[in-house]
PDB file of N, CA and C in Angstrom:
ATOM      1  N   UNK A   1    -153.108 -33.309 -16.695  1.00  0.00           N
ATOM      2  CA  UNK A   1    -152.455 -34.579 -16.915  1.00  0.00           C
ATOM      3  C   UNK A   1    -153.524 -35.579 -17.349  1.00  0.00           C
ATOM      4  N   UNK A   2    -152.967 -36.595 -18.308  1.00  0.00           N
ATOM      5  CA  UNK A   2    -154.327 -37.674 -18.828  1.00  0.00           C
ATOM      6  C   UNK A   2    -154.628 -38.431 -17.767  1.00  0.00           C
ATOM      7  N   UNK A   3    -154.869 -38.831 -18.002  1.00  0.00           N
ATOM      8  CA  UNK A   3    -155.643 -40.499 -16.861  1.00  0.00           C
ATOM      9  C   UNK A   3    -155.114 -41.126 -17.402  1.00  0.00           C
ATOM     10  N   UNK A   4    -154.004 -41.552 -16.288  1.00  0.00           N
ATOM     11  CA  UNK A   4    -153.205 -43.324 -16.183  1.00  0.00           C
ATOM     12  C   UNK A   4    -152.092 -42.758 -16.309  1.00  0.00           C
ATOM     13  N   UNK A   5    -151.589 -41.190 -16.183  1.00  0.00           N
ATOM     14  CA  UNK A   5    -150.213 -41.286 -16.241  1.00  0.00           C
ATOM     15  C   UNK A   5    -149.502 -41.166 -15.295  1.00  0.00           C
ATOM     16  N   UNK A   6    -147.870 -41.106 -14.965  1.00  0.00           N
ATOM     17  CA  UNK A   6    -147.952 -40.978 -13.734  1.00  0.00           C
ATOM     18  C   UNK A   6    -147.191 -39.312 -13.469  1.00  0.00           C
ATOM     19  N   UNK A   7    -146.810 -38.773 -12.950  1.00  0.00           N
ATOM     20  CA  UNK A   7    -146.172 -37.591 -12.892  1.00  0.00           C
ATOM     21  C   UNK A   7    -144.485 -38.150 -12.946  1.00  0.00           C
ATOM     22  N   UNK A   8    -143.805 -37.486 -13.506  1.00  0.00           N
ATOM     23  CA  UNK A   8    -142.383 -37.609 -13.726  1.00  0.00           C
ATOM     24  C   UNK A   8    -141.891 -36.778 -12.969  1.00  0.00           C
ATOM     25  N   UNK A   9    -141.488 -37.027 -12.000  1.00  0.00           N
ATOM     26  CA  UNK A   9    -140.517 -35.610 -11.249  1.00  0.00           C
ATOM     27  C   UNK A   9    -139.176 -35.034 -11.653  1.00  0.00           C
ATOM     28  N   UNK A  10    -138.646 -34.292 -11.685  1.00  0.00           N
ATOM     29  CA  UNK A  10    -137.396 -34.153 -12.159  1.00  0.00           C
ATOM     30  C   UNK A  10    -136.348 -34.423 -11.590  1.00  0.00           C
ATOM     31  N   UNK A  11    -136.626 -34.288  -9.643  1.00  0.00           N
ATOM     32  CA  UNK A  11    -135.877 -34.835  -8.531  1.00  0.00           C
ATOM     33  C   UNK A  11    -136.518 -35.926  -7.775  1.00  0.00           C
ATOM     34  N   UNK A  12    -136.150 -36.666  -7.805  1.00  0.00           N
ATOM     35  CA  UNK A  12    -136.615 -37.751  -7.217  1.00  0.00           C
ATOM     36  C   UNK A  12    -137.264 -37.754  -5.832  1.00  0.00           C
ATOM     37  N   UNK A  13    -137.861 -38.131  -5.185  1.00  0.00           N
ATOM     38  CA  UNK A  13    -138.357 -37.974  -3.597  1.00  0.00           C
ATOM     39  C   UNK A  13    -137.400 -38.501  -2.828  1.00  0.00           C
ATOM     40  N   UNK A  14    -136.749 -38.285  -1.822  1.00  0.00           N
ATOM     41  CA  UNK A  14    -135.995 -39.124  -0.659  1.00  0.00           C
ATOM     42  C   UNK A  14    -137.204 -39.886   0.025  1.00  0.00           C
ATOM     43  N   UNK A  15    -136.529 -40.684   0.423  1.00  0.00           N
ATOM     44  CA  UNK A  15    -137.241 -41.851   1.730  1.00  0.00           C
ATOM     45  C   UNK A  15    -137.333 -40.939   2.811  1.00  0.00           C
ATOM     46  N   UNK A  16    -138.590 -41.363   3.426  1.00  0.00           N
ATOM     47  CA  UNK A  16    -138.730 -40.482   4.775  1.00  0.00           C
ATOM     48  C   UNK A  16    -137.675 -40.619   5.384  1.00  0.00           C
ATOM     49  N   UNK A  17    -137.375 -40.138   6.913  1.00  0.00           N
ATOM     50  CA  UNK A  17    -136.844 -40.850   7.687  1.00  0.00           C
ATOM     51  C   UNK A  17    -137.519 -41.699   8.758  1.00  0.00           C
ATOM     52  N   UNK A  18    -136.917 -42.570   9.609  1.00  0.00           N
ATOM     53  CA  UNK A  18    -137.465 -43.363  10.295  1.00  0.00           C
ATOM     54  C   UNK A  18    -137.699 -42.394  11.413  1.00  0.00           C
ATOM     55  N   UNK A  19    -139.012 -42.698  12.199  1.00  0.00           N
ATOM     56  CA  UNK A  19    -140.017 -41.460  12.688  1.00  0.00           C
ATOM     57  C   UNK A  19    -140.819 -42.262  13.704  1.00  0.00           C
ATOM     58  N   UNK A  20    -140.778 -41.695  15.137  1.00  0.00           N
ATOM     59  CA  UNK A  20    -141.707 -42.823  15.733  1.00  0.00           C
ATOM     60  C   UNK A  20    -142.198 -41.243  16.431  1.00  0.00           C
ATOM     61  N   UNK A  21    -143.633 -42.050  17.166  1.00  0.00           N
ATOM     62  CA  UNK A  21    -144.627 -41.177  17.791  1.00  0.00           C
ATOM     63  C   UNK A  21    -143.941 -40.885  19.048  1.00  0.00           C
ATOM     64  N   UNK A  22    -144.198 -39.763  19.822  1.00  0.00           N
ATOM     65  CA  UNK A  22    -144.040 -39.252  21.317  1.00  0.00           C
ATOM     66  C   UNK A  22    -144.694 -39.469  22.211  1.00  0.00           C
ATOM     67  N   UNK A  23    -144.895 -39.515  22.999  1.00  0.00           N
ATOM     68  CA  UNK A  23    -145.943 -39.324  23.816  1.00  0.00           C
ATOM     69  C   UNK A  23    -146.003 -38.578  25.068  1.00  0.00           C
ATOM     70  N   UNK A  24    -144.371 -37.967  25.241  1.00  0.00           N
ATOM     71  CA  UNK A  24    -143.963 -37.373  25.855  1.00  0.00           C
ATOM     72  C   UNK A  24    -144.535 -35.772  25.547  1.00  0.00           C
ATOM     73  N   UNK A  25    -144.252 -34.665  26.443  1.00  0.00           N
ATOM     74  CA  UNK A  25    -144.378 -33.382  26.529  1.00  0.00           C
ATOM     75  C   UNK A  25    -142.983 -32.860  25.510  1.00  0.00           C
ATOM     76  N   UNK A  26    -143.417 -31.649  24.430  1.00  0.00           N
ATOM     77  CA  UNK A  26    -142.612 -30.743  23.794  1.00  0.00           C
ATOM     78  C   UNK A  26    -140.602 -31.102  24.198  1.00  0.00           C
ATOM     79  N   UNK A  27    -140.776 -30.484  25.394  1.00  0.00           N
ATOM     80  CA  UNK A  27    -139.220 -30.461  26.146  1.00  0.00           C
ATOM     81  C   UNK A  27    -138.963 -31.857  26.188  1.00  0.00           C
ATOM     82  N   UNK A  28    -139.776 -32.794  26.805  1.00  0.00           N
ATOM     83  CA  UNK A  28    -138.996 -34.062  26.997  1.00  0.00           C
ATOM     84  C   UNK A  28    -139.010 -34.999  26.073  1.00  0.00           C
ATOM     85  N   UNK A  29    -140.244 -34.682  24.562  1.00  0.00           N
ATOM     86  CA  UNK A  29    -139.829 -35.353  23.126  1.00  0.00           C
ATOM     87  C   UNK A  29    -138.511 -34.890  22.594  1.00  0.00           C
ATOM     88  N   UNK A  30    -138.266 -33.905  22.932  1.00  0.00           N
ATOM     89  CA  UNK A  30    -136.763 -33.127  22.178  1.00  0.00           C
ATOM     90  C   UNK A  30    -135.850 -33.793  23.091  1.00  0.00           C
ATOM     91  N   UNK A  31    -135.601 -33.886  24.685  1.00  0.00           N
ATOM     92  CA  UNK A  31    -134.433 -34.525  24.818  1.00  0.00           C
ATOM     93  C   UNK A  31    -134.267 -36.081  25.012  1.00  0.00           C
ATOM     94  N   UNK A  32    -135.392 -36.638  24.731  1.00  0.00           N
ATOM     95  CA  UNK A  32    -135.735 -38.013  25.072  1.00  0.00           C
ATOM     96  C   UNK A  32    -134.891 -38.517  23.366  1.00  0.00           C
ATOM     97  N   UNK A  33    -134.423 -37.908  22.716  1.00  0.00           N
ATOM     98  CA  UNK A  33    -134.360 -38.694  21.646  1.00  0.00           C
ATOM     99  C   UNK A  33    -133.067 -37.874  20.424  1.00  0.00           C
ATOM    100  N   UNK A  34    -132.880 -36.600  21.648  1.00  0.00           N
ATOM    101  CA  UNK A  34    -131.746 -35.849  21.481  1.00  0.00           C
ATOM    102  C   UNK A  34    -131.863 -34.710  20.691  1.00  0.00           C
ATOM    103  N   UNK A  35    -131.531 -33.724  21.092  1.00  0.00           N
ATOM    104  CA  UNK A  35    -131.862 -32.083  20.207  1.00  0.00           C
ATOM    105  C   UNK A  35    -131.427 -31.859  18.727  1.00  0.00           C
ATOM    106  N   UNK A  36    -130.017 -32.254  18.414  1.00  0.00           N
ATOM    107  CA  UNK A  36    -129.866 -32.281  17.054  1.00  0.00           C
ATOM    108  C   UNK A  36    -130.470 -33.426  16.645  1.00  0.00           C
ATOM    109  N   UNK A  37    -130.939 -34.588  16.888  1.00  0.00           N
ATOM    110  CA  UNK A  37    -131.668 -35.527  15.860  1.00  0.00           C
ATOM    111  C   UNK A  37    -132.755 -35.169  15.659  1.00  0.00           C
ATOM    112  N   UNK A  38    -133.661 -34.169  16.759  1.00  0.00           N
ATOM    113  CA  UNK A  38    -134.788 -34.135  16.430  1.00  0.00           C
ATOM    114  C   UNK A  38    -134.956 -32.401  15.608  1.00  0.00           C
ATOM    115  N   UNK A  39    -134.000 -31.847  15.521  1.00  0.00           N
ATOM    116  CA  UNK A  39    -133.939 -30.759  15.075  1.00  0.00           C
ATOM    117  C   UNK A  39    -133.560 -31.135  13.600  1.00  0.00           C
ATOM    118  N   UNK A  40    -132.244 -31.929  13.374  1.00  0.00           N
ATOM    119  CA  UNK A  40    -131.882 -32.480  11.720  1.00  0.00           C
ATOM    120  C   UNK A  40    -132.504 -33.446  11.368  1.00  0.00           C
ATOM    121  N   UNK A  41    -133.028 -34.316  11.882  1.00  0.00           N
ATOM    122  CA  UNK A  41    -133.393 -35.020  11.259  1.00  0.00           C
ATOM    123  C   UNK A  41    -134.809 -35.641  11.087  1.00  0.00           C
ATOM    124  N   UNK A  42    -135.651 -34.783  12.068  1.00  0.00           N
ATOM    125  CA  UNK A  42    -137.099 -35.081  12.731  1.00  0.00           C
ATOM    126  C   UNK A  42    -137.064 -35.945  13.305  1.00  0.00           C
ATOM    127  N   UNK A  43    -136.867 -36.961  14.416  1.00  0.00           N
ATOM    128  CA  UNK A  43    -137.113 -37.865  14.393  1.00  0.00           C
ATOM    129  C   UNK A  43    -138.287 -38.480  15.123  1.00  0.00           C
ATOM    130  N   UNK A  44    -139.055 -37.145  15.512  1.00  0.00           N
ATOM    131  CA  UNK A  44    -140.424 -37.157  16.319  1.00  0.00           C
ATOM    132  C   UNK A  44    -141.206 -36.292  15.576  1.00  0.00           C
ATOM    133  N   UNK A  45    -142.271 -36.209  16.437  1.00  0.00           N
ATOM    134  CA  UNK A  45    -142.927 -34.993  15.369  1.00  0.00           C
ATOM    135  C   UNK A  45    -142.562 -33.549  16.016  1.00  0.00           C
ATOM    136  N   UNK A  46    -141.499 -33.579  17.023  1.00  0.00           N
ATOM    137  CA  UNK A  46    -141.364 -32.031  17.264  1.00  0.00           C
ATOM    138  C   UNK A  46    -140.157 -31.639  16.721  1.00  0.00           C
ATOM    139  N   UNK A  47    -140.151 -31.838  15.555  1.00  0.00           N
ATOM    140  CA  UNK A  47    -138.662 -31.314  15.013  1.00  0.00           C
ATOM    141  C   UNK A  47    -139.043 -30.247  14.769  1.00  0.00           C
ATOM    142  N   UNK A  48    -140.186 -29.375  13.857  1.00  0.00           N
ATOM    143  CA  UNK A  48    -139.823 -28.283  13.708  1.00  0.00           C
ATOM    144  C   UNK A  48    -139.895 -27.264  15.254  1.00  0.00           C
ATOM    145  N   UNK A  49    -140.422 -27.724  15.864  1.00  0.00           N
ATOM    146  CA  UNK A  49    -140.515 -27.049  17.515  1.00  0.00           C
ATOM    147  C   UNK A  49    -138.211 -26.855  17.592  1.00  0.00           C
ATOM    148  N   UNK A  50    -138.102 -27.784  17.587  1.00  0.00           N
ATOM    149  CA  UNK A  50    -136.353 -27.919  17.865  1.00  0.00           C
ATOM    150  C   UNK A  50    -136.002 -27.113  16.617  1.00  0.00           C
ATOM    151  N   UNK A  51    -136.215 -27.511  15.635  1.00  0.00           N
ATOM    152  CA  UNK A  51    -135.689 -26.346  14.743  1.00  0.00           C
ATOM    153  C   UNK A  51    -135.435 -25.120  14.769  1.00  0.00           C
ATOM    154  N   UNK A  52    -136.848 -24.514  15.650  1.00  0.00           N
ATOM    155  CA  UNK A  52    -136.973 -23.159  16.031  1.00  0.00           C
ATOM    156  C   UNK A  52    -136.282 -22.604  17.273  1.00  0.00           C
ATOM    157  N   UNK A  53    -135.647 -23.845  18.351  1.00  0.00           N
ATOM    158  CA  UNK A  53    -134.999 -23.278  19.082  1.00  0.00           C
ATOM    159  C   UNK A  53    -133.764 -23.623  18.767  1.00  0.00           C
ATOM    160  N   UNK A  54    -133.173 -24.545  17.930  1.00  0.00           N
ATOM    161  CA  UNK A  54    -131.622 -24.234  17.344  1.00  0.00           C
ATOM    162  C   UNK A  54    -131.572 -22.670  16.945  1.00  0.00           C
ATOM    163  N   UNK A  55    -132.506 -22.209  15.904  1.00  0.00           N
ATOM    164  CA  UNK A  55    -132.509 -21.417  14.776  1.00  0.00           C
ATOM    165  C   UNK A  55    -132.244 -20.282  16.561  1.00  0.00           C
ATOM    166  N   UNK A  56    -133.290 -20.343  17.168  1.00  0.00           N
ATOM    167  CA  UNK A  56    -132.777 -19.324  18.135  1.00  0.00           C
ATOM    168  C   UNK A  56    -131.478 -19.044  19.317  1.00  0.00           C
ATOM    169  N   UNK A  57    -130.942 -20.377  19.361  1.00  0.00           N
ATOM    170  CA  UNK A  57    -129.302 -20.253  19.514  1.00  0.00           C
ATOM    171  C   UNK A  57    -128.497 -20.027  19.118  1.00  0.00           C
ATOM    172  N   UNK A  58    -128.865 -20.165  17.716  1.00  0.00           N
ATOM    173  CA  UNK A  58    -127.451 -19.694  16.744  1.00  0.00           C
ATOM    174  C   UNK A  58    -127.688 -17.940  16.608  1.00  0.00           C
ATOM    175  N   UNK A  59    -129.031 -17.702  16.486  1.00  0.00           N
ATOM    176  CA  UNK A  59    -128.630 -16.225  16.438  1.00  0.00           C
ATOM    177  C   UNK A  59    -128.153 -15.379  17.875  1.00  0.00           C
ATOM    178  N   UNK A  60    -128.470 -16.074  18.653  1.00  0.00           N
ATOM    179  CA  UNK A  60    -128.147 -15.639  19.895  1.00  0.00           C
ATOM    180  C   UNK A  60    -126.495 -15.694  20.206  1.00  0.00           C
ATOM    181  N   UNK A  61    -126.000 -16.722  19.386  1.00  0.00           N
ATOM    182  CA  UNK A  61    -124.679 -16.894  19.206  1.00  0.00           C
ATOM    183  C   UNK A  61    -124.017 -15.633  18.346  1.00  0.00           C
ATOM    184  N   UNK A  62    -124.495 -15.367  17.460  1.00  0.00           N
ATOM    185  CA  UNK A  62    -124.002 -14.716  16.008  1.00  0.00           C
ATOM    186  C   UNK A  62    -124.703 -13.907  16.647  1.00  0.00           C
ATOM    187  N   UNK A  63    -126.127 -12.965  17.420  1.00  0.00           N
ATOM    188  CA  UNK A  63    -125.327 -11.833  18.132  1.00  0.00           C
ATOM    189  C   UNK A  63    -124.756 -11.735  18.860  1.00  0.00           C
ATOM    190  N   UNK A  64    -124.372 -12.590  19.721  1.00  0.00           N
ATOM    191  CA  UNK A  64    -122.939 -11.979  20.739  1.00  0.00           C
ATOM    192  C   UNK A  64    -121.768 -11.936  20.159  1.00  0.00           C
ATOM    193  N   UNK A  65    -121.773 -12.911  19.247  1.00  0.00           N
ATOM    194  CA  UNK A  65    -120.150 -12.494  18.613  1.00  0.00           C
ATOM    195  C   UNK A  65    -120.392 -11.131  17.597  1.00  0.00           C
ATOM    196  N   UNK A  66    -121.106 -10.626  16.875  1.00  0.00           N
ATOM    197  CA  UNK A  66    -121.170  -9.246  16.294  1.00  0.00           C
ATOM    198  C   UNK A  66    -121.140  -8.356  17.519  1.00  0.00           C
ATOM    199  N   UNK A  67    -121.945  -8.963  18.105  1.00  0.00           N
ATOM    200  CA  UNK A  67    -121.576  -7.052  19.534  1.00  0.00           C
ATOM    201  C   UNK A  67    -120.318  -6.950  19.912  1.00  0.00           C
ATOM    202  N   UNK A  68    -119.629  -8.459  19.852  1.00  0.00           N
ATOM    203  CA  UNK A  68    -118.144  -8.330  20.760  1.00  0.00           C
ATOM    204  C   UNK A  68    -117.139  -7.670  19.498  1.00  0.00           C
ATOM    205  N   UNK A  69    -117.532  -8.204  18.664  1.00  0.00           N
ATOM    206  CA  UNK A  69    -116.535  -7.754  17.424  1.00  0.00           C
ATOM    207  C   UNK A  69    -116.927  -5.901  17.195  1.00  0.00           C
ATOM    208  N   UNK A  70    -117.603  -5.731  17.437  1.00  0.00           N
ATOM    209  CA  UNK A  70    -117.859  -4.421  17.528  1.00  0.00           C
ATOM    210  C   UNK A  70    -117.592  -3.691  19.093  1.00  0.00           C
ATOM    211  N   UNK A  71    -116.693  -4.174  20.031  1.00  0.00           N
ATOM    212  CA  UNK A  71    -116.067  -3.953  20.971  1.00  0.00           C
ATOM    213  C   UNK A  71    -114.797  -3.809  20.655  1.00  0.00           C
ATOM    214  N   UNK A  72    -114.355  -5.240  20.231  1.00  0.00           N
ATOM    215  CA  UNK A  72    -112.986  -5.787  20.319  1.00  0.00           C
ATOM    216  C   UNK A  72    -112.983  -6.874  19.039  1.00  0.00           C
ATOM    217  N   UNK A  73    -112.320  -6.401  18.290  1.00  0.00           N
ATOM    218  CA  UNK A  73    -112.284  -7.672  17.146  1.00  0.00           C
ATOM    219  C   UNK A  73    -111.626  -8.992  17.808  1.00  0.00           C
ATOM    220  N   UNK A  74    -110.374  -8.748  18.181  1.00  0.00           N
ATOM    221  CA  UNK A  74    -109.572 -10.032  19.074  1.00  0.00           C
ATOM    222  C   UNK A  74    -110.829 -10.940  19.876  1.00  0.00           C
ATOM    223  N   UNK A  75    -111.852  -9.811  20.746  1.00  0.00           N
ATOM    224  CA  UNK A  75    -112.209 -10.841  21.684  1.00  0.00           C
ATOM    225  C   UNK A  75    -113.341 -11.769  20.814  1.00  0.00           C
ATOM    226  N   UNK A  76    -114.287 -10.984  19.795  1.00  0.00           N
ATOM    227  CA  UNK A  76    -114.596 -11.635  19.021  1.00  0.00           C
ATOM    228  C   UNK A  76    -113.964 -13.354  18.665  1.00  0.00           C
ATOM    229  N   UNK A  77    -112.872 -12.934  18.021  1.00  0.00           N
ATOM    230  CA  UNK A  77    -112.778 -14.104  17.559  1.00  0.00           C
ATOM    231  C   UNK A  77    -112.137 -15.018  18.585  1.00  0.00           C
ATOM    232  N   UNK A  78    -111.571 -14.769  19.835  1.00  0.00           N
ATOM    233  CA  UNK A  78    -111.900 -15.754  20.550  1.00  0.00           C
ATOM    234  C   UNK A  78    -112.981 -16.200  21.122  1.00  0.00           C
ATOM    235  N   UNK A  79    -113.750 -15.912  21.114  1.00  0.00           N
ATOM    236  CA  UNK A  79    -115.167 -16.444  21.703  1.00  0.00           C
ATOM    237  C   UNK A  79    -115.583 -17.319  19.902  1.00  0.00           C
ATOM    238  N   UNK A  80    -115.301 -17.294  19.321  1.00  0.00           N
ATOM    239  CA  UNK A  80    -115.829 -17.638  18.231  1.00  0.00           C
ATOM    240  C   UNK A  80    -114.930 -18.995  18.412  1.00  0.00           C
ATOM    241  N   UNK A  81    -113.834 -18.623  18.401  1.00  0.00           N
ATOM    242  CA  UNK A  81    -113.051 -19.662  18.254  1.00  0.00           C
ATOM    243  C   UNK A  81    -113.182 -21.456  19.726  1.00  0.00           C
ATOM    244  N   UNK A  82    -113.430 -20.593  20.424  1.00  0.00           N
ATOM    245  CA  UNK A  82    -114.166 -21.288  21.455  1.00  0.00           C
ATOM    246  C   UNK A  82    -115.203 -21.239  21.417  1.00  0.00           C
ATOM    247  N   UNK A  83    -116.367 -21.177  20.734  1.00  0.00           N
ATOM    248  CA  UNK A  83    -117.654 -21.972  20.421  1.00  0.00           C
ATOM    249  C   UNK A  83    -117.307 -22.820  19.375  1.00  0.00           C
ATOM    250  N   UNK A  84    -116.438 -23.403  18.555  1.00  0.00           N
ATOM    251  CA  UNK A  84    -116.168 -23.531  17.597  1.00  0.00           C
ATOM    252  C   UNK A  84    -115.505 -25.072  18.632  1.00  0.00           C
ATOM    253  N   UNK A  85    -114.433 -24.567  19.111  1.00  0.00           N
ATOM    254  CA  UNK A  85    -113.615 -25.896  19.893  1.00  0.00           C
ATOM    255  C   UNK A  85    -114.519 -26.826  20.803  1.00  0.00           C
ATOM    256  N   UNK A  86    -115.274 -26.193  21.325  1.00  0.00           N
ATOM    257  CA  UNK A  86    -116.682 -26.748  22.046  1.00  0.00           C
ATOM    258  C   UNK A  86    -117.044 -27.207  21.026  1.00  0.00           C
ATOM    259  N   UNK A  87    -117.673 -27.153  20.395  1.00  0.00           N
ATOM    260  CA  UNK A  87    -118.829 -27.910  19.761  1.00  0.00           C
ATOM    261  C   UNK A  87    -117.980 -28.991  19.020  1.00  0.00           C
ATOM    262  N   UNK A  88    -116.650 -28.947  18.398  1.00  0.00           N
ATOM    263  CA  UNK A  88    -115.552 -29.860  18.035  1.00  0.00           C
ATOM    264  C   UNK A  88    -115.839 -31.038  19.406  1.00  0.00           C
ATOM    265  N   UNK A  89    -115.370 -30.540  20.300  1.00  0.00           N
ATOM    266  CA  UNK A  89    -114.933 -31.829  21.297  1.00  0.00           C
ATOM    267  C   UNK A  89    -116.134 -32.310  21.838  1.00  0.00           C
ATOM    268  N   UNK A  90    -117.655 -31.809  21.525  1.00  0.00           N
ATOM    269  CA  UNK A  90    -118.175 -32.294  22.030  1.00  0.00           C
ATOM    270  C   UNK A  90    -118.601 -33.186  21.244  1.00  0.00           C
ATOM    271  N   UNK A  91    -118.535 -32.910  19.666  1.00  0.00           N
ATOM    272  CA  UNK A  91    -118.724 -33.966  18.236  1.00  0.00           C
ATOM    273  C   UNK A  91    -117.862 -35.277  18.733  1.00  0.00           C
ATOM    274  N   UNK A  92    -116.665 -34.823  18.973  1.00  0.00           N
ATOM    275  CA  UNK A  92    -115.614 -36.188  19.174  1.00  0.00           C
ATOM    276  C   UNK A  92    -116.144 -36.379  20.237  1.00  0.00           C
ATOM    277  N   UNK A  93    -116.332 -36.467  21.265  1.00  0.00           N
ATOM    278  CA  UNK A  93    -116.748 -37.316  22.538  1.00  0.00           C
ATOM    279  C   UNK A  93    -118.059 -37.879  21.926  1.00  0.00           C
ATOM    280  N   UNK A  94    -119.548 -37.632  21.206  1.00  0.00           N
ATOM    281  CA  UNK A  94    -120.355 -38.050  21.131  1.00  0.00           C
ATOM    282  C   UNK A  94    -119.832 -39.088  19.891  1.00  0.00           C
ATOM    283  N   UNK A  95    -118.926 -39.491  18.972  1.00  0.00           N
ATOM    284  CA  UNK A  95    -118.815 -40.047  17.908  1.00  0.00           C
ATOM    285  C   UNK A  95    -117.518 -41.626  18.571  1.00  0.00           C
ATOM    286  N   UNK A  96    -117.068 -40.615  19.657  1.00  0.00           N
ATOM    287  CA  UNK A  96    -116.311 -41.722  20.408  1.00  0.00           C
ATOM    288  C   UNK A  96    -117.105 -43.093  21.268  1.00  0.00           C
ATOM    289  N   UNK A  97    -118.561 -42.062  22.041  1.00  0.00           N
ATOM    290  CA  UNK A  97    -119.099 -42.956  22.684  1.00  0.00           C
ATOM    291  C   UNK A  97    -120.273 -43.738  22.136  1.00  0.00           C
ATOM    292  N   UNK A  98    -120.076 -43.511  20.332  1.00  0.00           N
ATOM    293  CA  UNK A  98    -121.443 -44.128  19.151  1.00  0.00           C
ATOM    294  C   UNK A  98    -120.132 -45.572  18.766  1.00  0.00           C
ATOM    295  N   UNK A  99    -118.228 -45.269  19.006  1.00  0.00           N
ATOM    296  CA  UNK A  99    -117.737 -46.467  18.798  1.00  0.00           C
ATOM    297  C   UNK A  99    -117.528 -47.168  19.661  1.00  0.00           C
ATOM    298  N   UNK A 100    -117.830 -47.075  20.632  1.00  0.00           N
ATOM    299  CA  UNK A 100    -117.716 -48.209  21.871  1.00  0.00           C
ATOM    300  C   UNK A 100    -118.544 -48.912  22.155  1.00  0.00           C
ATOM    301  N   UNK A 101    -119.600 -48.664  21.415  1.00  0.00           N
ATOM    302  CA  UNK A 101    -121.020 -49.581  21.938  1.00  0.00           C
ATOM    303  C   UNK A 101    -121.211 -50.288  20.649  1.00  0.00           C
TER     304      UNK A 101
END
């Protein structure tokens, strides 16, 4: 590249996100500031630490529902279907108690 130009990207950069320091320990930066924010969205510096233990719940999820489906298809998909309703009502209760305040 010459001198003085600037680089053209083709995708633009996003804005960081807003990011403050810890000072807390691993476990209590992740719940001091909540597991999915700091897993989606970093909002400390231990997101990728949370990342890695979402990433290890969900497979822990997605294998129990493959072993069960390889038991019982039915029970499969109820257990699916109830991780599914859980995590629903627990979205609406947390989005209920972000409109009351």
């Amino acid at each position: 590249m010459a001198k003085g130009q600037r680089s053209i990207e083709r995708i633009p950069r996003r804005e960081p996100p807003e990011f403050h320091q810890s000072e807390a320990s691993m476990i209590e930066g992740v719940i001091e500031d909540g597991f999915l924010n700091v897993a989606l969205d970093d909002a400390n510096q231990y997101g990728p630490h949370a990342m890695i233990m979402l990433l290890g719940l969900v497979s822990i999820l997605t294998g129990l529902v493959l072993g069960l489906a390889m038991i019982n298809p039915i029970i499969a998909a109820v257990v699916t279907a109830g991780i599914i309703g859980i995590s629903f009502i627990g979205f609406m209760r947390r989005k209920r108690k972000v409109r009351k305040v």
